[in-house]
Structure formats: C-alpha cells, structure tokens
C-alpha atoms as a PDB file:
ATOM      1  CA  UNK A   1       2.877 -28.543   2.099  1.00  0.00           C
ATOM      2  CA  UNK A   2       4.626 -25.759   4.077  1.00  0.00           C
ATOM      3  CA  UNK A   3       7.127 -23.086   3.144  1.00  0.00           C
ATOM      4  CA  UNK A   4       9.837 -21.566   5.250  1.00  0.00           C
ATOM      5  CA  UNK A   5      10.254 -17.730   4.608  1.00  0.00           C
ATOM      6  CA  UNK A   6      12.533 -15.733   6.841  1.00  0.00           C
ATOM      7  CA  UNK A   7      12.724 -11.792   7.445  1.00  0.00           C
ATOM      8  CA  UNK A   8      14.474  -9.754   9.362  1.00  0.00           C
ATOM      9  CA  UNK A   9      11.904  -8.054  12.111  1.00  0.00           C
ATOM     10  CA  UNK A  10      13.418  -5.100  13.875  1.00  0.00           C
ATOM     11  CA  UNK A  11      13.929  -4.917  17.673  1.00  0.00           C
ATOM     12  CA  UNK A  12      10.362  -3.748  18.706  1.00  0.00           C
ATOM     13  CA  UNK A  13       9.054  -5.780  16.468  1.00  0.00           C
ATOM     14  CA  UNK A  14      10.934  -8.727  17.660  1.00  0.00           C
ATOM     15  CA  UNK A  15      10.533  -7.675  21.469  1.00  0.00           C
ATOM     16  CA  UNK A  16       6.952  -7.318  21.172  1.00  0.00           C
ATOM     17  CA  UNK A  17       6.327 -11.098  19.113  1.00  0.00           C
ATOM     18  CA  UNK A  18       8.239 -12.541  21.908  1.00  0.00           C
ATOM     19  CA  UNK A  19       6.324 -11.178  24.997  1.00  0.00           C
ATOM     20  CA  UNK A  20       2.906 -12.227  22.800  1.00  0.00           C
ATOM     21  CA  UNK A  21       4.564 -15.673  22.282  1.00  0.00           C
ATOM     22  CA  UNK A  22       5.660 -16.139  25.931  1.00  0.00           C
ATOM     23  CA  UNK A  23       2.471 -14.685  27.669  1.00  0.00           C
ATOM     24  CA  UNK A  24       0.205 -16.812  24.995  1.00  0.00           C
ATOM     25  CA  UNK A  25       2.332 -19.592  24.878  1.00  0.00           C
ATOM     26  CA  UNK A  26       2.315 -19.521  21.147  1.00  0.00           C
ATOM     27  CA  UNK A  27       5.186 -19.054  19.019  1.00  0.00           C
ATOM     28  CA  UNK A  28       6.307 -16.052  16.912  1.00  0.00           C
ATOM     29  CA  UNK A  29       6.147 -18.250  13.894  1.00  0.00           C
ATOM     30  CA  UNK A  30       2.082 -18.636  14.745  1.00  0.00           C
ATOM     31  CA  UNK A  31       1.396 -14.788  15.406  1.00  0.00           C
ATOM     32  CA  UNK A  32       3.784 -13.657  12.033  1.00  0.00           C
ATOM     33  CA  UNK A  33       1.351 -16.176  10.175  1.00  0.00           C
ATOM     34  CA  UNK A  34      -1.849 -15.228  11.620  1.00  0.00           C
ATOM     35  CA  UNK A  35      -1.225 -11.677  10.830  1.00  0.00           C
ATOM     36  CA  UNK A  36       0.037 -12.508   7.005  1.00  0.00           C
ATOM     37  CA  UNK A  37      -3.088 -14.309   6.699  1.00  0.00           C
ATOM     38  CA  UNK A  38      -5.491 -11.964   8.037  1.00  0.00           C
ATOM     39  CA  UNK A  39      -4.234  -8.937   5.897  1.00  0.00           C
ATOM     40  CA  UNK A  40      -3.279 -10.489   2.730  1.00  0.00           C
ATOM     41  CA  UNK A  41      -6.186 -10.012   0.918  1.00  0.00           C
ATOM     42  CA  UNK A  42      -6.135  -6.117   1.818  1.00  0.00           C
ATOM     43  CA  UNK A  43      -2.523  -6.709   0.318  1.00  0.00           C
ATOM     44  CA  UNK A  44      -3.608  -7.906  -2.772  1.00  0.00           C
ATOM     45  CA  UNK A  45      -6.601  -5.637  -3.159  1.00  0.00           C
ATOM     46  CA  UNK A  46      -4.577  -2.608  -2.707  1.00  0.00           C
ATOM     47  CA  UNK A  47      -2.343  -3.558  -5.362  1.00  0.00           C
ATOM     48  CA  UNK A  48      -4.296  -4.461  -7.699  1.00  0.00           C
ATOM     49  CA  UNK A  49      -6.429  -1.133  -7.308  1.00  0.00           C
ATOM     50  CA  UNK A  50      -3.194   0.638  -7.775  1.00  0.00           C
ATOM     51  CA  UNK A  51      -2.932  -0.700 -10.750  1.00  0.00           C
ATOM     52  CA  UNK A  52      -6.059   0.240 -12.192  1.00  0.00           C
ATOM     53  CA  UNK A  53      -5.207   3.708 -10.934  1.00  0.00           C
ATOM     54  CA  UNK A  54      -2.073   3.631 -12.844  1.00  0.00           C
ATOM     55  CA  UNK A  55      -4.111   2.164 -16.196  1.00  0.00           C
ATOM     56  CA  UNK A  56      -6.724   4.591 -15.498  1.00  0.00           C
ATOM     57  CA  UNK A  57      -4.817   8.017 -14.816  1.00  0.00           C
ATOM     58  CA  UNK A  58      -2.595   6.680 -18.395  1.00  0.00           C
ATOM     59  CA  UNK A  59      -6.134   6.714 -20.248  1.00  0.00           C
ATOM     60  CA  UNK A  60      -5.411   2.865 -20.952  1.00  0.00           C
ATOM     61  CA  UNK A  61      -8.965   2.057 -19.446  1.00  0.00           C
ATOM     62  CA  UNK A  62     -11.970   4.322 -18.924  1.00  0.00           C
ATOM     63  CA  UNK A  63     -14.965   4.244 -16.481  1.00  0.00           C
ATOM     64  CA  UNK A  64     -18.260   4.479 -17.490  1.00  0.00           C
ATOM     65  CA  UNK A  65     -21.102   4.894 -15.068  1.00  0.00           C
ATOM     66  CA  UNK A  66     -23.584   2.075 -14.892  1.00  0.00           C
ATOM     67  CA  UNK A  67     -26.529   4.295 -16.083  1.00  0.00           C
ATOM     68  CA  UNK A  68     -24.377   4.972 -19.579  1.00  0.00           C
ATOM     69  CA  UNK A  69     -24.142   1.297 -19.950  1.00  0.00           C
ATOM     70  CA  UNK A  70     -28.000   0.311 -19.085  1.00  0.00           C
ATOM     71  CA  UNK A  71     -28.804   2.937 -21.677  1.00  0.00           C
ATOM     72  CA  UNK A  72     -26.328   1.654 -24.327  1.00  0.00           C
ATOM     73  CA  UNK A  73     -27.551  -2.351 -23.570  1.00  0.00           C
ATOM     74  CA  UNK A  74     -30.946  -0.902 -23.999  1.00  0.00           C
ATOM     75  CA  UNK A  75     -31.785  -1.763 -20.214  1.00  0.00           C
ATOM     76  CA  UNK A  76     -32.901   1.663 -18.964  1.00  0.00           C
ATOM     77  CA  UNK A  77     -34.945   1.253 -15.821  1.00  0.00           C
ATOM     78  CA  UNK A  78     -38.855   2.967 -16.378  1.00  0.00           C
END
C-alpha cells in the first residue's frame, strides 16, 4: 500500500525537480522518493545517536571500553 505525503518545496528546489523530471522523463514524485529512500537510514541513525548523546552527556548511560568489560566477564585476551 502507498501513502500520499505532500510538502511544500521552495522555488529552486521545485525548478531544479522539474528540469530532472523533464530531461529524465521521470516524475518529481520518483526523484523526491528516491532521495527519501536513499537517506533515511542516515536520518534515523543520526537521531537516534543524538539521543544517546543527550542520555550520555545527562549521565543516564555510561560507556565502558570493551577491554573493562572482557576483564570484568573474565575474558581477558593472553
């Protein structure tokens, strides 16, 4: 199943979907969804390192390096 979702894209934006669209012959719907889909995941990653930032810098969660947990696990390399 598909969704509609509108936005409002400025002029340049606009002008420059449209010449892509007509020299392609593609539609701006196709190159708006091919460039959602090819940076959502840097989308979501960035967010959701932001919020480990925030839970971080609040001292909600702390880091430990992996060599203080192989030596608490008892898994020290030799």
């Amino acid at each position: 199943m598909s969704h509609m979702i509108n936005f409002r894209a400025d002029d340049d934006l606009n002008a420059r979907l449209e010449r892509l669209a007509k020299l392609t012959g593609r539609s701006k719907t196709f190159y708006v969804r091919e460039a959602v889909t090819a940076h959502i995941d840097d989308l979501e990653d960035i967010y959701l390192a932001d919020q480990v930032m925030e839970r971080l810098e609040s001292n909600v969660e702390t880091l430990h390096s992996l060599e203080d947990v192989e030596r608490e696990l008892g898994l020290e390399r030799l």
